[in-house]
N, C-alpha and C. Protein backbone atom coordinates (compact mmCIF):
# COMPACT_ATOMS: atom_id res chain seq x y z
N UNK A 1 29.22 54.63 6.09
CA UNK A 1 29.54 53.28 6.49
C UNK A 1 28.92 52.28 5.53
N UNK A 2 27.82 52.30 5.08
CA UNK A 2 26.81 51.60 3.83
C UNK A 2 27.83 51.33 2.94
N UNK A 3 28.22 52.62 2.84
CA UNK A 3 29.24 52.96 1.20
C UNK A 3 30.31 51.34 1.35
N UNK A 4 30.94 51.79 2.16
CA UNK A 4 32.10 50.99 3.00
C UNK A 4 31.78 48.82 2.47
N UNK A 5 30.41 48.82 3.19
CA UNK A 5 30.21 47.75 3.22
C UNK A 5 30.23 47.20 1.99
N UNK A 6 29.16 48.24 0.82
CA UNK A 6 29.13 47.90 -0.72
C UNK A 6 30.09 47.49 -1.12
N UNK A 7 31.84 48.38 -0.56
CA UNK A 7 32.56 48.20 -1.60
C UNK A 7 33.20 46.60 -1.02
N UNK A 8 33.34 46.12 0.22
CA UNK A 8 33.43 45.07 0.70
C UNK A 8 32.21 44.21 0.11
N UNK A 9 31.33 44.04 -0.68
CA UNK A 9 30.02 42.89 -0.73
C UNK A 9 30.57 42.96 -2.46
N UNK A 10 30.85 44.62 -3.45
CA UNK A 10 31.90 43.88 -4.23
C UNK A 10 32.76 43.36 -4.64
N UNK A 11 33.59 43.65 -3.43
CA UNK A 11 35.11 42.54 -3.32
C UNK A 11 34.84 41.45 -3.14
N UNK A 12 33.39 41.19 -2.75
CA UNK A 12 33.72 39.70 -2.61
C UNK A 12 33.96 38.99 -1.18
N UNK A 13 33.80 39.86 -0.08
CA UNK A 13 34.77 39.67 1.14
C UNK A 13 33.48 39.97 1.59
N UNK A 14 32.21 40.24 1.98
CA UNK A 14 30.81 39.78 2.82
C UNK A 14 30.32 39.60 1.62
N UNK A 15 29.48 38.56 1.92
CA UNK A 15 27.77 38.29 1.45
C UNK A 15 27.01 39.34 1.29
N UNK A 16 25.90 39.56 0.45
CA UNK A 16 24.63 40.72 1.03
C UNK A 16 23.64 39.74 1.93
N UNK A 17 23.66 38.61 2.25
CA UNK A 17 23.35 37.82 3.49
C UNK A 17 23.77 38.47 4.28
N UNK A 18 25.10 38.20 4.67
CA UNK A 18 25.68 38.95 5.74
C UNK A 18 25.35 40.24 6.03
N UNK A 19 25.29 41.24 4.88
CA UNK A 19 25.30 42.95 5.12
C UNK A 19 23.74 43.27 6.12
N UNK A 20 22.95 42.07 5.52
CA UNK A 20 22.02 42.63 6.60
C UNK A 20 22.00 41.92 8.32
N UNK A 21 23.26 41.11 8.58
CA UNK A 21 22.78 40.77 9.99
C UNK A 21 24.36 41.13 10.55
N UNK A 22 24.78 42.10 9.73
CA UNK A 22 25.97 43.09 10.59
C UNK A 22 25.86 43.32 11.81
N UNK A 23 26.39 43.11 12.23
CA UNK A 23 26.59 44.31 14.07
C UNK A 23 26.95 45.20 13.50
N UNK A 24 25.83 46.61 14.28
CA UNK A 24 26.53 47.99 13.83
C UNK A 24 27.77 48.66 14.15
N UNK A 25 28.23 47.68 15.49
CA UNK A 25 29.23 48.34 16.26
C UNK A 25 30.50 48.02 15.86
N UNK A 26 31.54 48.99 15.89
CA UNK A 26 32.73 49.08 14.80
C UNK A 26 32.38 49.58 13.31
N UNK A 27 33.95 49.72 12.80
CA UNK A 27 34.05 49.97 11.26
C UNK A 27 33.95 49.09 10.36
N UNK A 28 33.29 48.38 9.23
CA UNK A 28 33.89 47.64 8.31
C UNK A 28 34.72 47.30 8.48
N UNK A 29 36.07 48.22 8.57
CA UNK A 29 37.49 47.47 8.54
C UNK A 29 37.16 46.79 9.72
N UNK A 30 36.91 47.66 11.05
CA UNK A 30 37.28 46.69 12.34
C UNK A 30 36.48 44.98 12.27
N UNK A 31 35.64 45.28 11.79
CA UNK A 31 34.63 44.06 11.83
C UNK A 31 35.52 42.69 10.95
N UNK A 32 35.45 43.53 9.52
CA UNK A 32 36.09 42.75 9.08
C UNK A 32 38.04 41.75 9.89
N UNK A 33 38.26 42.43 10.64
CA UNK A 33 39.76 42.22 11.21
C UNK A 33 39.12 41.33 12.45
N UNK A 34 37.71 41.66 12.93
CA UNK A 34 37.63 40.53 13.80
C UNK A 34 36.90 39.23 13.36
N UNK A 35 36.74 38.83 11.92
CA UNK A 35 36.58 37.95 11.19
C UNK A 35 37.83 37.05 11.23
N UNK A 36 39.18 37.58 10.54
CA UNK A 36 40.15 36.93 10.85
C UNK A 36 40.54 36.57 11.64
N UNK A 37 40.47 36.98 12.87
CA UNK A 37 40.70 37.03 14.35
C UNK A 37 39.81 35.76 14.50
N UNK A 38 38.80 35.71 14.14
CA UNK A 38 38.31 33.89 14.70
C UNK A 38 38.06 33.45 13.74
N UNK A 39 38.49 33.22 12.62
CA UNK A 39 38.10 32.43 11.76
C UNK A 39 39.71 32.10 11.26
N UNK A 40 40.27 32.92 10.64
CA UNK A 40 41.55 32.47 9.92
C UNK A 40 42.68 32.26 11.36
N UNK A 41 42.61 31.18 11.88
CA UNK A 41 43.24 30.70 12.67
C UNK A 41 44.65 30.15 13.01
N UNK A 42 44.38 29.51 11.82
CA UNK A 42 45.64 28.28 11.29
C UNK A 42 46.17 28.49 10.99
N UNK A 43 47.79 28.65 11.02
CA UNK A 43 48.93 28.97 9.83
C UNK A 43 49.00 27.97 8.98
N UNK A 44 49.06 28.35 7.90
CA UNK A 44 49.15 27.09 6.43
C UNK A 44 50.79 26.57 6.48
N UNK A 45 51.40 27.19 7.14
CA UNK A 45 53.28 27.14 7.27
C UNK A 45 53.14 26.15 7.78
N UNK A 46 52.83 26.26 9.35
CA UNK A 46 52.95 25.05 10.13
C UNK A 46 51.96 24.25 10.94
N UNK A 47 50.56 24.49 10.54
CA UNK A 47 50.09 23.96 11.54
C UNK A 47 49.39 24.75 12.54
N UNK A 48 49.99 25.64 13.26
CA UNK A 48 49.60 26.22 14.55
C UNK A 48 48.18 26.86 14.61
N UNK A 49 47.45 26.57 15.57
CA UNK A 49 46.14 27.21 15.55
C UNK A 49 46.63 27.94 16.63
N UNK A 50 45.91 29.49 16.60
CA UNK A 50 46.31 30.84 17.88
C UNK A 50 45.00 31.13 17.82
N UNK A 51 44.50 30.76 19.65
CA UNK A 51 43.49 31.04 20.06
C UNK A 51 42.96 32.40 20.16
N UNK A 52 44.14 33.37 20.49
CA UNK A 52 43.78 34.72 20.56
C UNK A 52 45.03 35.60 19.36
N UNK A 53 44.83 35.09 18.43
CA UNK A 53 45.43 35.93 17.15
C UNK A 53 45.20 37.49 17.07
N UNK A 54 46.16 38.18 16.77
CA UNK A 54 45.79 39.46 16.84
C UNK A 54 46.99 40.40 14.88
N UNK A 55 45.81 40.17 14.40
CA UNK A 55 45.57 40.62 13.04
C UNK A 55 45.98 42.27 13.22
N UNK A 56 47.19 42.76 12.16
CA UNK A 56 47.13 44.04 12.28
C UNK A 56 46.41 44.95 11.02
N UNK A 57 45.98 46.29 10.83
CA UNK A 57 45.35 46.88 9.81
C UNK A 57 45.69 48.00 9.68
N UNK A 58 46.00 48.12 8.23
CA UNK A 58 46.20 50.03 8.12
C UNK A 58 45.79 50.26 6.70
N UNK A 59 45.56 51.17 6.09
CA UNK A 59 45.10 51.53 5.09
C UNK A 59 45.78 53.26 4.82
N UNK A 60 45.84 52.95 3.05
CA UNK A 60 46.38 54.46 2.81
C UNK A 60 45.51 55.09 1.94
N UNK A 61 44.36 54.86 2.29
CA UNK A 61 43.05 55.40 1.15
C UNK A 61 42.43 54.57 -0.07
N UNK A 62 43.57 53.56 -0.52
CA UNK A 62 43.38 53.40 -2.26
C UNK A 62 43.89 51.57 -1.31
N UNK A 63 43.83 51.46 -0.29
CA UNK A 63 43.67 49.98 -0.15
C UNK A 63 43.80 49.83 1.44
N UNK A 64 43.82 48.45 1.77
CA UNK A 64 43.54 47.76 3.06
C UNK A 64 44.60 46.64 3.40
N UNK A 65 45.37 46.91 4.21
CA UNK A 65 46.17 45.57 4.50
C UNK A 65 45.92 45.25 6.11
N UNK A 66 45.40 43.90 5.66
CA UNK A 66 45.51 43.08 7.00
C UNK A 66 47.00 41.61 7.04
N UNK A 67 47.54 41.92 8.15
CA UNK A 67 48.52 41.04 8.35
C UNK A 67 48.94 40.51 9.80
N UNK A 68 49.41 39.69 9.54
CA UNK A 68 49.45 38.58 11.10
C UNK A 68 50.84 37.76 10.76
N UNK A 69 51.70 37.89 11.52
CA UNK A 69 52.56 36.83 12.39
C UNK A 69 52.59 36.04 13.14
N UNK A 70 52.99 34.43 12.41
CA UNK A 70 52.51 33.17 13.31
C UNK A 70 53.90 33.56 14.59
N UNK A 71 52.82 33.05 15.73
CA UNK A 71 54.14 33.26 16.85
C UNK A 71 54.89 31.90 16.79
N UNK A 72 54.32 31.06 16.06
CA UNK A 72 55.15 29.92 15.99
C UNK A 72 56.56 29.48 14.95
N UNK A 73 55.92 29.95 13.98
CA UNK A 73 57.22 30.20 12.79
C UNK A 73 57.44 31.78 11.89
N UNK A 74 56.88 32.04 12.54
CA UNK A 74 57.38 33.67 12.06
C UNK A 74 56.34 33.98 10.43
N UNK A 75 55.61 33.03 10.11
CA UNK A 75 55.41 33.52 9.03
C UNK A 75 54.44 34.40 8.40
N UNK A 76 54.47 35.12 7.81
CA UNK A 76 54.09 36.67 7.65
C UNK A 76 52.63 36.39 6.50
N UNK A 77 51.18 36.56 7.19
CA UNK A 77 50.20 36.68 6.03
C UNK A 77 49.74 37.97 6.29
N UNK A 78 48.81 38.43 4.63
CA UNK A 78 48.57 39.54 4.49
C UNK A 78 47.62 38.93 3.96
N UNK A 79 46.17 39.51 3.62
CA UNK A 79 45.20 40.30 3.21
C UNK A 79 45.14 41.47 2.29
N UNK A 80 45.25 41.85 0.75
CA UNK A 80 45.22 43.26 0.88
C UNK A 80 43.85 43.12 -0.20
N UNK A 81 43.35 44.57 0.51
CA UNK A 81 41.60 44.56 -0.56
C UNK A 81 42.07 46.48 -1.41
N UNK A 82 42.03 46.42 -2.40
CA UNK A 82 42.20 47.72 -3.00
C UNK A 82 40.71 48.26 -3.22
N UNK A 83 40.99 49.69 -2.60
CA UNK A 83 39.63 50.33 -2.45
C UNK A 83 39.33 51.27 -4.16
N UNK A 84 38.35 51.00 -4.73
CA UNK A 84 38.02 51.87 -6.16
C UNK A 84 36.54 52.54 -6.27
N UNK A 85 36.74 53.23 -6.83
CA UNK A 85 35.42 54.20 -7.07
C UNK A 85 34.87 53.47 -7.89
């Protein structure tokens, strides 16, 4: 899980601030997906803030896609972080 976080603190996507006041509970990925979940709120399309947004995630080894549909205008964001040795 350490491993995990490193490669997230070199993407760029946590702080090493952050890495040390993690909650242990969940995965990286999950943690990270409930970042978006209250923070990236807003659709840049239209406006709409979604109180209870629900961010989807899958990964095929060699990367990470997070994506969400505004229920208001349909419009489609993604996230993707490519995972490297």
């Amino acid at each position: 899980m350490d491993e995990l976080i490193d490669i997230f603190i070199r993407m760029g996507v946590i702080s090493c601030y952050m890495k040390s006041r993690i909650n242990l509970g969940g995965t990286p990925f999950e943690r990270l997906r409930s970042r978006y979940e209250n923070t990236d709120t807003k659709c840049p399309d239209c406006g709409y803030v979604c109180d209870s947004c629900s961010w989807t995630s899958k990964s095929d080894g060699r990367r990470v896609v997070y994506h969400y549909v505004c229920p208001s205008c349909d419009a489609d964001r993604e996230h993707v972080f490519r995972l490297t040795k």
